[in-house]
N, C-alpha and C. Protein backbone atom coordinates (compact mmCIF):
# COMPACT_ATOMS: atom_id res chain seq x y z
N UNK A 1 118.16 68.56 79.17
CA UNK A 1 119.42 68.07 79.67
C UNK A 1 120.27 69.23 80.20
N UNK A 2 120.15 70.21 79.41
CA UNK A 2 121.22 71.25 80.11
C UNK A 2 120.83 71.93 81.23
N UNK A 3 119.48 71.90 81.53
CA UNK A 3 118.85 72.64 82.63
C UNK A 3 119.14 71.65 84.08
N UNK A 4 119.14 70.10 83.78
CA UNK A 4 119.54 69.06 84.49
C UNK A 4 120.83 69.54 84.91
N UNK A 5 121.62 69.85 83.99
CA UNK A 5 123.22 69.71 84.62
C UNK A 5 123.24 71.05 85.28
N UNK A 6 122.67 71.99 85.01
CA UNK A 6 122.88 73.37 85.28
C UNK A 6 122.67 72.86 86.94
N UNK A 7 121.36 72.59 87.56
CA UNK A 7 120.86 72.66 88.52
C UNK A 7 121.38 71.36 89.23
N UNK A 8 122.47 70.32 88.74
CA UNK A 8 122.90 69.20 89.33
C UNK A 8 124.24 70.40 89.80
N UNK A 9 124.85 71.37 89.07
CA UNK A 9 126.34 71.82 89.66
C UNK A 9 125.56 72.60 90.67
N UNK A 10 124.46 73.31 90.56
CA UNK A 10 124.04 74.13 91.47
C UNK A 10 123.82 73.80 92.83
N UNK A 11 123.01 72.73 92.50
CA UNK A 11 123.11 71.56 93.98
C UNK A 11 124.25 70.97 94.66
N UNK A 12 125.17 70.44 93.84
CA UNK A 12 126.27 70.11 93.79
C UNK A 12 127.29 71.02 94.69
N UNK A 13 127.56 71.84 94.16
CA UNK A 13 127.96 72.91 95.01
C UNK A 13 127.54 73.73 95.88
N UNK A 14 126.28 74.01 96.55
CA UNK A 14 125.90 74.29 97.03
C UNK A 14 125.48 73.21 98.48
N UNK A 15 125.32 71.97 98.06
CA UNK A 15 125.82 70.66 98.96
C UNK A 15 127.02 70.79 99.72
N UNK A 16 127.99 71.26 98.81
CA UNK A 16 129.36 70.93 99.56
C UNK A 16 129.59 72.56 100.24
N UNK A 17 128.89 73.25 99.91
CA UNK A 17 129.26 74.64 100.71
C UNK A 17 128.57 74.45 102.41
N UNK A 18 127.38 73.95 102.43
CA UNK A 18 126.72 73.57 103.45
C UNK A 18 127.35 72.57 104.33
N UNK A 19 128.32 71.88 103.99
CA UNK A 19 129.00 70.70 104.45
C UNK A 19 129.86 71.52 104.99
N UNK A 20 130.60 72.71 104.56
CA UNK A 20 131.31 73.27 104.98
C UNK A 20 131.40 74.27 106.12
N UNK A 21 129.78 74.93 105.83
CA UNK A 21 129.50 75.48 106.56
C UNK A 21 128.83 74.71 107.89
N UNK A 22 128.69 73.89 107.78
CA UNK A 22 128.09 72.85 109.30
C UNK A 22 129.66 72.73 109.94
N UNK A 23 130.66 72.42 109.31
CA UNK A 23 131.98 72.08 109.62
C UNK A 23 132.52 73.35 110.45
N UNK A 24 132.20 74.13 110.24
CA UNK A 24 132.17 75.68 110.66
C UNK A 24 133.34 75.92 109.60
N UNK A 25 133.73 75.87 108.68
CA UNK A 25 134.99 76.01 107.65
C UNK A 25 134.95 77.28 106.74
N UNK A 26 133.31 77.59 106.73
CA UNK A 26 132.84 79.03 105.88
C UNK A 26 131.93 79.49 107.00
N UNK A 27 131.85 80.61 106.47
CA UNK A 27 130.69 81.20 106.84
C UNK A 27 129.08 81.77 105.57
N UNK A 28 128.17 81.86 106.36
CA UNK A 28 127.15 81.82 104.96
C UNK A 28 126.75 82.45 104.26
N UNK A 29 128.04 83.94 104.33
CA UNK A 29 127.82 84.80 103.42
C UNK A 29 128.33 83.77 101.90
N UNK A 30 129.33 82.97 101.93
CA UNK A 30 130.17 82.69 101.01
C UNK A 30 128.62 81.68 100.35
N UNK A 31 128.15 81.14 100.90
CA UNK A 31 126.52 80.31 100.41
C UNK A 31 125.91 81.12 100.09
N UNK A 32 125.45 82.15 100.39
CA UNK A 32 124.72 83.11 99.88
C UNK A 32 125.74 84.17 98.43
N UNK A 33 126.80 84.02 97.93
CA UNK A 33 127.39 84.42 97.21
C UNK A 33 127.25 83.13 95.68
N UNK A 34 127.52 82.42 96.60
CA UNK A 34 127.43 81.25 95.19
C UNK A 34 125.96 80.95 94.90
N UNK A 35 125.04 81.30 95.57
CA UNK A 35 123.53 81.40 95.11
C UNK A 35 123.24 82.50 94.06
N UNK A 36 123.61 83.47 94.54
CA UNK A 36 123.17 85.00 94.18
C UNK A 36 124.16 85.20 92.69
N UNK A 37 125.26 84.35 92.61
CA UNK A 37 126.15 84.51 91.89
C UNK A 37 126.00 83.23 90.44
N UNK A 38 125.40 82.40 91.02
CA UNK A 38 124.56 81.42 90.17
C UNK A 38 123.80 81.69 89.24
N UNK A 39 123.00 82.38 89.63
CA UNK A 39 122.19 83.03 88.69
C UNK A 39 122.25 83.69 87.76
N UNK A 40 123.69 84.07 87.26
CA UNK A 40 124.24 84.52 85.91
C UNK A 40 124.26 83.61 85.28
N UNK A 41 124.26 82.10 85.78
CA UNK A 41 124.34 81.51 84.86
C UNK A 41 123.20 80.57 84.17
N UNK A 42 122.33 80.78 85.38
CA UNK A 42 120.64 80.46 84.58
C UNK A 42 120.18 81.48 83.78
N UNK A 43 120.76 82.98 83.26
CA UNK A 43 120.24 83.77 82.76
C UNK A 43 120.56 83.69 81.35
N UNK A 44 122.41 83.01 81.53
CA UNK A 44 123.00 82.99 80.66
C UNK A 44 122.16 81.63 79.74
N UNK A 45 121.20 80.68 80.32
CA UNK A 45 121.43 79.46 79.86
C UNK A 45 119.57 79.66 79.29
N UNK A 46 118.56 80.58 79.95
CA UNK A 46 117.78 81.24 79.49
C UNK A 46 117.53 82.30 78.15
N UNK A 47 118.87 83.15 78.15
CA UNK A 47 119.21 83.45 77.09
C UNK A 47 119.33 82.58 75.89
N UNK A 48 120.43 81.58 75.99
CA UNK A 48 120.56 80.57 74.89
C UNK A 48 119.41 80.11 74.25
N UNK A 49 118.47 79.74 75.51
CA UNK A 49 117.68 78.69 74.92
C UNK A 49 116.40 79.54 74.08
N UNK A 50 116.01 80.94 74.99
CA UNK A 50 114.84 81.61 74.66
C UNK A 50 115.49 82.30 72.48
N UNK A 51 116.73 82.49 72.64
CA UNK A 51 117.55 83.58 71.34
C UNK A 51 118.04 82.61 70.61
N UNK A 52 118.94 81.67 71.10
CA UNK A 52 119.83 80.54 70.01
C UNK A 52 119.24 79.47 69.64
N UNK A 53 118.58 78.89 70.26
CA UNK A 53 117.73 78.11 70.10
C UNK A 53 116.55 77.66 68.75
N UNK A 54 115.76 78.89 69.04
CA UNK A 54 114.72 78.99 67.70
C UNK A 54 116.11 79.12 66.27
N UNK A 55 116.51 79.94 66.16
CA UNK A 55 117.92 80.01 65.13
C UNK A 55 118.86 78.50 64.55
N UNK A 56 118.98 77.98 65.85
CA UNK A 56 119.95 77.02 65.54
C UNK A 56 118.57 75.50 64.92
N UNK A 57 117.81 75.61 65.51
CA UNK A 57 116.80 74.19 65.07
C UNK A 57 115.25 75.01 64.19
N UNK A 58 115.67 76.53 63.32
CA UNK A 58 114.73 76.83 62.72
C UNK A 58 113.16 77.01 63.21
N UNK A 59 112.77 77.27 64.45
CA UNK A 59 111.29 77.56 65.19
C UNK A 59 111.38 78.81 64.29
N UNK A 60 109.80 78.69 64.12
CA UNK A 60 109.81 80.36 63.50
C UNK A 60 108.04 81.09 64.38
């Protein structure tokens, strides 16, 4: 589920940056920032799952 939502905001926003950018309203450095900038937060959510995870539901 959290990998779902992770990659539904990712899409999500990245949908509406493209909308924007067809609109001519951005340009695609700012798409290429929220990509590149995204990815802190799959690392962050990789982290959790690979470190907090086993801890919080006992995997040993």
């Amino acid at each position: 589920l959290g990998e779902n939502l992770l990659l539904l905001g990712n899409l999500g926003g990245l949908a509406w940056l493209y909308v924007l950018y067809f609109k001519k309203k951005c340009d695609f450095i700012k798409l290429e920032k929220w990509q590149t900038g995204y990815l802190v937060v799959y690392f962050i959510w990789t982290g959790i799952v690979a470190f907090l995870f086993p801890v919080l539901f006992g995997f040993k």
